[in-house]
PDB file of N, CA and C in Angstrom:
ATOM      1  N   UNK A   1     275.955 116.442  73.937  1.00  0.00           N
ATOM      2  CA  UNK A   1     277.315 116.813  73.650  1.00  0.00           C
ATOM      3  C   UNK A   1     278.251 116.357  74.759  1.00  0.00           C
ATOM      4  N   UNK A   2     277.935 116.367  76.160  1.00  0.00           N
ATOM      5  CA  UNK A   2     279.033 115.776  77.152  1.00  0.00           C
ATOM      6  C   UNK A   2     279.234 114.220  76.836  1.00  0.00           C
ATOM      7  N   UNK A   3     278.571 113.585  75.812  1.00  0.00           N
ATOM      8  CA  UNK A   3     278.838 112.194  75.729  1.00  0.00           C
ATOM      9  C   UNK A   3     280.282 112.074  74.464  1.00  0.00           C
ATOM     10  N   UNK A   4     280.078 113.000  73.724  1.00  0.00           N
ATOM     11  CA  UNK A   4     281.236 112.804  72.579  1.00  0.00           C
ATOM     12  C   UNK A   4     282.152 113.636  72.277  1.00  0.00           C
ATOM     13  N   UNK A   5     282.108 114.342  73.733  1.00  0.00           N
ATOM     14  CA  UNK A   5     283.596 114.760  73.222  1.00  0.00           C
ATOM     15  C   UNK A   5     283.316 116.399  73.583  1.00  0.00           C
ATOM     16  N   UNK A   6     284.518 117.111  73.219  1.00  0.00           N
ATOM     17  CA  UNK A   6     284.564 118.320  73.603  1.00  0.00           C
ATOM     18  C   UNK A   6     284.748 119.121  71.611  1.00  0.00           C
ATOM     19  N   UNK A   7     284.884 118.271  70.988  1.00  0.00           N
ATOM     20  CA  UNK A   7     284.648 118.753  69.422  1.00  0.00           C
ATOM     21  C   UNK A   7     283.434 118.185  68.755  1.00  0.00           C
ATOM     22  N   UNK A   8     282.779 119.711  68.621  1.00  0.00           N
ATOM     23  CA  UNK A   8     281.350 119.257  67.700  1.00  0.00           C
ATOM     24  C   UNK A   8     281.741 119.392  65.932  1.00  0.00           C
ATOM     25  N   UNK A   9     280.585 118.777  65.288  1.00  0.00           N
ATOM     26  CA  UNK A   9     281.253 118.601  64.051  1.00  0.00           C
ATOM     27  C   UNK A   9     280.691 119.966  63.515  1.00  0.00           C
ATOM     28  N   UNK A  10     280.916 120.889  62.562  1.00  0.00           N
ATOM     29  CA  UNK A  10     280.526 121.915  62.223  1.00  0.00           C
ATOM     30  C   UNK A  10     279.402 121.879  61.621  1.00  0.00           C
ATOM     31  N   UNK A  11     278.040 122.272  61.098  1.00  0.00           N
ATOM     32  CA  UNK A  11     276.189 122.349  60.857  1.00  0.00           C
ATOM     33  C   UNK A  11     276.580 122.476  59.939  1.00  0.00           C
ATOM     34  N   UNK A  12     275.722 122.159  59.052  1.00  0.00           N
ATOM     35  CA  UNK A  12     275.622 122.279  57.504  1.00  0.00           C
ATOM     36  C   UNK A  12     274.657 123.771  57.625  1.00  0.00           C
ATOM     37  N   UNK A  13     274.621 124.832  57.310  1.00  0.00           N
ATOM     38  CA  UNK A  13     273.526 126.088  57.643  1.00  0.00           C
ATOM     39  C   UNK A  13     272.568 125.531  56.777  1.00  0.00           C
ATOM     40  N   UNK A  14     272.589 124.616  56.001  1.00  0.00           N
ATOM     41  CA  UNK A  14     270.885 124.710  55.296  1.00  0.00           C
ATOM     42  C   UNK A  14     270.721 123.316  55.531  1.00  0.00           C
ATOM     43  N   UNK A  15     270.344 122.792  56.551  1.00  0.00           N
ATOM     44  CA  UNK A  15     270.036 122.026  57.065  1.00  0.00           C
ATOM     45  C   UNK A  15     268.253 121.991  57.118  1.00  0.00           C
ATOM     46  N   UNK A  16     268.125 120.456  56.428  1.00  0.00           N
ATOM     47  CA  UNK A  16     266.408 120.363  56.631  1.00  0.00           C
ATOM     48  C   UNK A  16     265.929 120.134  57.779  1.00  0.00           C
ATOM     49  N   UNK A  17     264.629 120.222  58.259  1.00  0.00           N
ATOM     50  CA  UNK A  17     264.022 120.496  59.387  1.00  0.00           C
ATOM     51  C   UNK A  17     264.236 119.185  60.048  1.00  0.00           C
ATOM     52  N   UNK A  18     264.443 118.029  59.299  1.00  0.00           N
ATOM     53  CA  UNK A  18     264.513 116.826  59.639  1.00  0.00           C
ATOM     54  C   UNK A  18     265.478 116.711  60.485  1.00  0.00           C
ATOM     55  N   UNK A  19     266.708 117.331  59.730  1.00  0.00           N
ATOM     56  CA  UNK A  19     268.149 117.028  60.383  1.00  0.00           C
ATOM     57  C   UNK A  19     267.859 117.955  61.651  1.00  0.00           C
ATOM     58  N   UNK A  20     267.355 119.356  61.344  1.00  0.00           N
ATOM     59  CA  UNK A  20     267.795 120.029  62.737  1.00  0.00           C
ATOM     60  C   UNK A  20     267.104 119.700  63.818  1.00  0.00           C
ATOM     61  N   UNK A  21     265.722 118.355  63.536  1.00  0.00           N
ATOM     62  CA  UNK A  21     264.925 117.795  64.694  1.00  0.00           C
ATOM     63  C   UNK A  21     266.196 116.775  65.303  1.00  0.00           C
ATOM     64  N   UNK A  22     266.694 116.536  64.217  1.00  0.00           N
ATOM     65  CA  UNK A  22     267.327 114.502  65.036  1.00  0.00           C
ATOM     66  C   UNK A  22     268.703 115.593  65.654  1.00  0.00           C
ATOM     67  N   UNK A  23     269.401 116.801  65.444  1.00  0.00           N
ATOM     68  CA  UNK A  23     270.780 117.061  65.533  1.00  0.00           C
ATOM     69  C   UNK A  23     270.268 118.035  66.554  1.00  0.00           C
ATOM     70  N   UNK A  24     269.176 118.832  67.108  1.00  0.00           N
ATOM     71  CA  UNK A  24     269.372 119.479  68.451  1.00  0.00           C
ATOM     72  C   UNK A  24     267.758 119.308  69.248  1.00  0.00           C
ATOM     73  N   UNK A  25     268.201 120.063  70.321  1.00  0.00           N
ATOM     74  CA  UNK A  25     266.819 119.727  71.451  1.00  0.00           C
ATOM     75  C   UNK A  25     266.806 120.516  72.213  1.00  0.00           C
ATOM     76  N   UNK A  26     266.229 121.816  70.969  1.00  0.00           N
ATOM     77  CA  UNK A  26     266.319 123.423  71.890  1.00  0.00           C
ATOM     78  C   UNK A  26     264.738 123.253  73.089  1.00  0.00           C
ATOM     79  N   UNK A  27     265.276 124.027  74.001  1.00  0.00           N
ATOM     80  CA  UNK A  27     264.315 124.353  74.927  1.00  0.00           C
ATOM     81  C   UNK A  27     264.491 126.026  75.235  1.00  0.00           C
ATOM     82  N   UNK A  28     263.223 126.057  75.861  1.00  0.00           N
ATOM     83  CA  UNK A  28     263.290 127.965  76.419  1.00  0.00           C
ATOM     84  C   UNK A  28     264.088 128.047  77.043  1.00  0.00           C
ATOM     85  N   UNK A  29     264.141 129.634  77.037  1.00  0.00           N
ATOM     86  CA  UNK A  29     264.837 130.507  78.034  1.00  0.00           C
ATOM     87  C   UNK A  29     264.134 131.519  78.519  1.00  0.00           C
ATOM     88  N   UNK A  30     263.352 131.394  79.494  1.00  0.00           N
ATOM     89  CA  UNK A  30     262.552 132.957  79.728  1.00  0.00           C
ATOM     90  C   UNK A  30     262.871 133.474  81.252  1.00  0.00           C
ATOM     91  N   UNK A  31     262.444 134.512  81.700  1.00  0.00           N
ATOM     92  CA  UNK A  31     262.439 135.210  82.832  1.00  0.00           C
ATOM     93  C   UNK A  31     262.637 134.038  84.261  1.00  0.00           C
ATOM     94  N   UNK A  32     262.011 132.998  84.340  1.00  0.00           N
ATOM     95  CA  UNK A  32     262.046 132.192  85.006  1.00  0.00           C
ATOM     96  C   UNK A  32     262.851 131.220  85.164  1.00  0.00           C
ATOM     97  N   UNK A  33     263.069 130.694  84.180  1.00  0.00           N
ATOM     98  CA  UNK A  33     263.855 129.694  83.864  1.00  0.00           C
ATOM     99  C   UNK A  33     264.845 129.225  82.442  1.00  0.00           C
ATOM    100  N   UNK A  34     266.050 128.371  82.546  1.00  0.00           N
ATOM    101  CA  UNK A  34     266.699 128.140  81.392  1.00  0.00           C
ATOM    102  C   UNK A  34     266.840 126.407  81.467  1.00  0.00           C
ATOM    103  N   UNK A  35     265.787 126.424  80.880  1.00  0.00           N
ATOM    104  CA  UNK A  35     265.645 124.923  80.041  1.00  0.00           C
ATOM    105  C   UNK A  35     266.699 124.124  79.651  1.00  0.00           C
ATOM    106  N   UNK A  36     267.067 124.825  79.018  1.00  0.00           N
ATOM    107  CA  UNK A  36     268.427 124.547  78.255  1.00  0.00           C
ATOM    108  C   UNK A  36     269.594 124.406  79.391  1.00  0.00           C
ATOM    109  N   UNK A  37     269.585 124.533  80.637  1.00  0.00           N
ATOM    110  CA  UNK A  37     270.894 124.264  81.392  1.00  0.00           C
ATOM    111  C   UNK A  37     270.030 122.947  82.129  1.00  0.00           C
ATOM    112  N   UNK A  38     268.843 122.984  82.432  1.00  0.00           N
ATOM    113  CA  UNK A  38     268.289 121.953  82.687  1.00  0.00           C
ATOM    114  C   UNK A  38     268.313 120.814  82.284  1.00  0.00           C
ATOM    115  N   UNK A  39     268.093 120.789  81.067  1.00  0.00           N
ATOM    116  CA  UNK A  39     268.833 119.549  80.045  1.00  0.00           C
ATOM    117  C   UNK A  39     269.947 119.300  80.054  1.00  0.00           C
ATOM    118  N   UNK A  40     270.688 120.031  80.299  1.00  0.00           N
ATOM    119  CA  UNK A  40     272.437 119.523  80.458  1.00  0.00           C
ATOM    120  C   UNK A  40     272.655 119.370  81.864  1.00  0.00           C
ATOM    121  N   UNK A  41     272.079 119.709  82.318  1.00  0.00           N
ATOM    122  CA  UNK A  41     272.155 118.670  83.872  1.00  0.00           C
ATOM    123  C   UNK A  41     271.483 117.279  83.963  1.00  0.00           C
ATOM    124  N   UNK A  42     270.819 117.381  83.019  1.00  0.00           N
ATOM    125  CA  UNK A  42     269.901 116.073  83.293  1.00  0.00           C
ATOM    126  C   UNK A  42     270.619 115.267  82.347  1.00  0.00           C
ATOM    127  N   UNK A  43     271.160 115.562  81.438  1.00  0.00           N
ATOM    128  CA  UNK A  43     272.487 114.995  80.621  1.00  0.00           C
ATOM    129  C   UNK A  43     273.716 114.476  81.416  1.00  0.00           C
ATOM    130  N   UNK A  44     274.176 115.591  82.104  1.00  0.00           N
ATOM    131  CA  UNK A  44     275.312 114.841  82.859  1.00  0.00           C
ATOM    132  C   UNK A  44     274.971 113.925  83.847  1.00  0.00           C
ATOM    133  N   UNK A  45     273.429 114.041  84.829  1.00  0.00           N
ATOM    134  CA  UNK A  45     273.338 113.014  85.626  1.00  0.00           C
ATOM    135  C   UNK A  45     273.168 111.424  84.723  1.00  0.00           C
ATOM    136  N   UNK A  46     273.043 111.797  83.723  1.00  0.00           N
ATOM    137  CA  UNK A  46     272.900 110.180  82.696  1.00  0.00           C
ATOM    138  C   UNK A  46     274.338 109.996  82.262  1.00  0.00           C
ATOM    139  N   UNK A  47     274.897 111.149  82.397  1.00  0.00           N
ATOM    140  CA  UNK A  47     276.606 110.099  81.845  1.00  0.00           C
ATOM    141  C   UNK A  47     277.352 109.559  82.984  1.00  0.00           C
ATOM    142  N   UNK A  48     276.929 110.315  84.658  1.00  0.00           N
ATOM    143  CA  UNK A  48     277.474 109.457  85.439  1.00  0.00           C
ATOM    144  C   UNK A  48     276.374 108.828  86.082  1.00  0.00           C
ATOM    145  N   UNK A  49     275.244 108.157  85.857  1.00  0.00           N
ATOM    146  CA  UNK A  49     274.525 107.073  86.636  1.00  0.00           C
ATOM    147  C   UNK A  49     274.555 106.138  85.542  1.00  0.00           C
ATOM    148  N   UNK A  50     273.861 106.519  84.467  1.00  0.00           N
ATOM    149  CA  UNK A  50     273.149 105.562  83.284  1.00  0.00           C
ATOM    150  C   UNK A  50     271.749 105.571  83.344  1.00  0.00           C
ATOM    151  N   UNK A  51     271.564 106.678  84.237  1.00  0.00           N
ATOM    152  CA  UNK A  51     270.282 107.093  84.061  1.00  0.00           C
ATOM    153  C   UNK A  51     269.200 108.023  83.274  1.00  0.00           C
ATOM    154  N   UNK A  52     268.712 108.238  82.596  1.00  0.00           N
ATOM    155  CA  UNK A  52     268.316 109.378  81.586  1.00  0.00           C
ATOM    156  C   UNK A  52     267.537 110.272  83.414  1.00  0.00           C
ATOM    157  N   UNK A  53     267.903 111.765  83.172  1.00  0.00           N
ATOM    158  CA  UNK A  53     268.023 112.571  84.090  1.00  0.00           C
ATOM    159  C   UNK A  53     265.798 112.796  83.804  1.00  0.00           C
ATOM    160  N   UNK A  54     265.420 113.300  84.572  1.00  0.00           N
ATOM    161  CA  UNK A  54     264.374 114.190  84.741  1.00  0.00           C
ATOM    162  C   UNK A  54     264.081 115.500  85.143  1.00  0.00           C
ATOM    163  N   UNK A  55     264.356 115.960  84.267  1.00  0.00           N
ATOM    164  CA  UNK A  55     264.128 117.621  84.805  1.00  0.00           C
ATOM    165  C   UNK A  55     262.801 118.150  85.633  1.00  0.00           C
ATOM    166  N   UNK A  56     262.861 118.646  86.481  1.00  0.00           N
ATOM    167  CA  UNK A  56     261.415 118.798  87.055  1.00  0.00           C
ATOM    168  C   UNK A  56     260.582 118.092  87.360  1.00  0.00           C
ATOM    169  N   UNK A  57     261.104 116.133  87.284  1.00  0.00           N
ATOM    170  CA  UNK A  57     260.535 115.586  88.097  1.00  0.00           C
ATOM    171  C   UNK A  57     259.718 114.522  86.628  1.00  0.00           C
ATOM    172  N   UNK A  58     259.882 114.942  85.223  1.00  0.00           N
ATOM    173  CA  UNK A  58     259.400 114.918  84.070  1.00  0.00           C
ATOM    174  C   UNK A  58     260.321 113.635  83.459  1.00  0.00           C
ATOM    175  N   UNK A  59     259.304 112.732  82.638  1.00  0.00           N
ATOM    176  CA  UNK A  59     259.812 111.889  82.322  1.00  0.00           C
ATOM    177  C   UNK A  59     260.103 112.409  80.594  1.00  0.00           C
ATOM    178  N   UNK A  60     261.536 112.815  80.064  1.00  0.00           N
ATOM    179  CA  UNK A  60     260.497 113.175  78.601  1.00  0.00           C
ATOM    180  C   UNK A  60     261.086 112.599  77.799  1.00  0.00           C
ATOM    181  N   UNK A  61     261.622 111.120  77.931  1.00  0.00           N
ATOM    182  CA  UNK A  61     262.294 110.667  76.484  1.00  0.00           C
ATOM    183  C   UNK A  61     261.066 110.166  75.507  1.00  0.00           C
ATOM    184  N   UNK A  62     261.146 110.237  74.169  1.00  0.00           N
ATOM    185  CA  UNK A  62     260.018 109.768  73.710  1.00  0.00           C
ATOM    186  C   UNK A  62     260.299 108.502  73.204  1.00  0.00           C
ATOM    187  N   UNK A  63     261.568 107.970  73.584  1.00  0.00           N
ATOM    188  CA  UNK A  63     261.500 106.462  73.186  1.00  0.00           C
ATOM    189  C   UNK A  63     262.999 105.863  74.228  1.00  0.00           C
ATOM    190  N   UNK A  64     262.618 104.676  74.248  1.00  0.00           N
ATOM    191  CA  UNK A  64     263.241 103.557  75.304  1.00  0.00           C
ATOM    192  C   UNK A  64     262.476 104.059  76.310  1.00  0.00           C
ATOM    193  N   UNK A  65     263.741 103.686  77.414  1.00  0.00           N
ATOM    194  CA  UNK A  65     263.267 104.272  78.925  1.00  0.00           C
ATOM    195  C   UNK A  65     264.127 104.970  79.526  1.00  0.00           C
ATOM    196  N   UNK A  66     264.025 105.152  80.969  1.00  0.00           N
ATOM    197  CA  UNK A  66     265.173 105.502  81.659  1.00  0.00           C
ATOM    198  C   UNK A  66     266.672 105.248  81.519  1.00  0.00           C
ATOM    199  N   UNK A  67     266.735 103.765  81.116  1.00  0.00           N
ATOM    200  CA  UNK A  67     268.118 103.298  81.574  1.00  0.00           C
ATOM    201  C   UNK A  67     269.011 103.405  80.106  1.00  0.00           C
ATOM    202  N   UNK A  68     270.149 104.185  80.305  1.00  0.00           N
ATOM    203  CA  UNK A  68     270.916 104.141  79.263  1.00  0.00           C
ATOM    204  C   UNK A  68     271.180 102.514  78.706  1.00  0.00           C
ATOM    205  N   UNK A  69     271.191 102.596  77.224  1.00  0.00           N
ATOM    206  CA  UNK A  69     271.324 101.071  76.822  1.00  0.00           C
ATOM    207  C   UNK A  69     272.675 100.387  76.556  1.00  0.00           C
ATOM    208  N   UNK A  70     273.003  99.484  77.304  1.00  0.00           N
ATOM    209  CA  UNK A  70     274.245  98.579  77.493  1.00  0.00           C
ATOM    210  C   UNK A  70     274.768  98.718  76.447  1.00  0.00           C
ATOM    211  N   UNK A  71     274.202  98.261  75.264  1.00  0.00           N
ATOM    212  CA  UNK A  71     275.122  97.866  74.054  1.00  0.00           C
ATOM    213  C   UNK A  71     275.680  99.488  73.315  1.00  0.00           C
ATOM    214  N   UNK A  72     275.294 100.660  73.820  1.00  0.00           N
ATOM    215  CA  UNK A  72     276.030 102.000  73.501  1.00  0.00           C
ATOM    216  C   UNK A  72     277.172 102.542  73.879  1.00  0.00           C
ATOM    217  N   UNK A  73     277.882 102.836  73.595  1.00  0.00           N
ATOM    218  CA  UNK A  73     279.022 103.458  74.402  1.00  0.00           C
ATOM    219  C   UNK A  73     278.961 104.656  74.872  1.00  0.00           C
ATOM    220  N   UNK A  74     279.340 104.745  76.069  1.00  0.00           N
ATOM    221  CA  UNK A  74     279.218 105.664  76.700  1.00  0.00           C
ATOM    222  C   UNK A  74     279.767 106.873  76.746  1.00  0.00           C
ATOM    223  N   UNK A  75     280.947 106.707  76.410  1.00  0.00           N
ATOM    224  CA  UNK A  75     281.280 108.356  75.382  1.00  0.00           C
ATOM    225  C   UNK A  75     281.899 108.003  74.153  1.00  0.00           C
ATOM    226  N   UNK A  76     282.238 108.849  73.491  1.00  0.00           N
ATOM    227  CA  UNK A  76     282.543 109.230  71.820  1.00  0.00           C
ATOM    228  C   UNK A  76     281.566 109.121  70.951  1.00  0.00           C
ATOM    229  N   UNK A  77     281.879 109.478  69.705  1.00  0.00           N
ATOM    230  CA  UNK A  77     280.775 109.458  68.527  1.00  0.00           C
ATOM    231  C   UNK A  77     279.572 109.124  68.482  1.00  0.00           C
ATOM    232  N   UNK A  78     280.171 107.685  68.773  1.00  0.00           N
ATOM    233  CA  UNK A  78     278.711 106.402  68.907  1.00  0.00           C
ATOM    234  C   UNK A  78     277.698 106.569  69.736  1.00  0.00           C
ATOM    235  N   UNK A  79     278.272 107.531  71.166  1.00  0.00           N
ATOM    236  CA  UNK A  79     277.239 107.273  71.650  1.00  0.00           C
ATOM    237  C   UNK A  79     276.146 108.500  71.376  1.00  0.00           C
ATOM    238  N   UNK A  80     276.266 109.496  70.683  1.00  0.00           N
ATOM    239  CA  UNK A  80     275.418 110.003  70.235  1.00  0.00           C
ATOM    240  C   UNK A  80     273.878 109.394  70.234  1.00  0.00           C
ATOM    241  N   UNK A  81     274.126 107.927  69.583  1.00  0.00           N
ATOM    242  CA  UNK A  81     272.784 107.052  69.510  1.00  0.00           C
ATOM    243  C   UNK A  81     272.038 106.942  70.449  1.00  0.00           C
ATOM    244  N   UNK A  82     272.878 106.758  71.601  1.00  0.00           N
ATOM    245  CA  UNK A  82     271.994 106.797  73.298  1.00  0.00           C
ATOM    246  C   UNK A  82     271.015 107.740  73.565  1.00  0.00           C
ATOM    247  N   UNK A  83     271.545 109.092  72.814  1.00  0.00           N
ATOM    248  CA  UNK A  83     270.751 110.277  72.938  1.00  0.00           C
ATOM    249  C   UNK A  83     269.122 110.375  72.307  1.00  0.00           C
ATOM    250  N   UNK A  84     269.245 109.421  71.627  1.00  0.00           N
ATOM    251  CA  UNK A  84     267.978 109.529  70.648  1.00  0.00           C
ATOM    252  C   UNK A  84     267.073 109.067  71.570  1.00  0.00           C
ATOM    253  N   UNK A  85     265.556 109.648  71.577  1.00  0.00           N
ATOM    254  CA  UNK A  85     264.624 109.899  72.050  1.00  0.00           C
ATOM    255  C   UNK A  85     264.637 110.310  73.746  1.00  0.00           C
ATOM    256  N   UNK A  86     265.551 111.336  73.687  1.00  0.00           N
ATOM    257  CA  UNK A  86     265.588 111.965  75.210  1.00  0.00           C
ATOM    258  C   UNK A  86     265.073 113.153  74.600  1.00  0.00           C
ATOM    259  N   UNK A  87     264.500 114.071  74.886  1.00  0.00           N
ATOM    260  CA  UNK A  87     264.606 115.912  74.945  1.00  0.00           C
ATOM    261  C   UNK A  87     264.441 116.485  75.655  1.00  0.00           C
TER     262      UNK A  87
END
């Protein structure tokens, strides 16, 4: 979400499992730790390096690599696409 903007588009609530795999990238929250702010740090260090972030030292995109890809844009809509295979 820090790549497109500060307006999300509103969920469809009956959304198939498909969509809610490709449209979010929940992580825990327990006594120890919040995952979920972890990822958005490791998010913002990729919108200002071009680096996909590592949380904990963890490599976890499941596709490309590290380096954000040239031909994406780097913020608005589009670049949503960049996001694909980070979690």
């Amino acid at each position: 979400m820090e790549r497109w903007g500060n307006v999300e588009e509103s969920h469809n609530l009956n959304m198939s499992e498909t969509e809610i795999k490709q449209k979010f990238q929940l992580l825990k929250k327990d006594s120890a730790s919040n995952h979920n702010l972890l990822k958005s740090r490791s998010c913002e260090f990729c919108l200002k390096t071009g680096k996909r972030g590592t949380p904990l030292g963890i490599k976890f995109w499941y596709q490309g690599n590290e380096n954000w890809r040239h031909n994406i844009p780097q913020i608005g809509k589009d670049a949503e696409t960049g996001c694909i295979g980070c979690s």
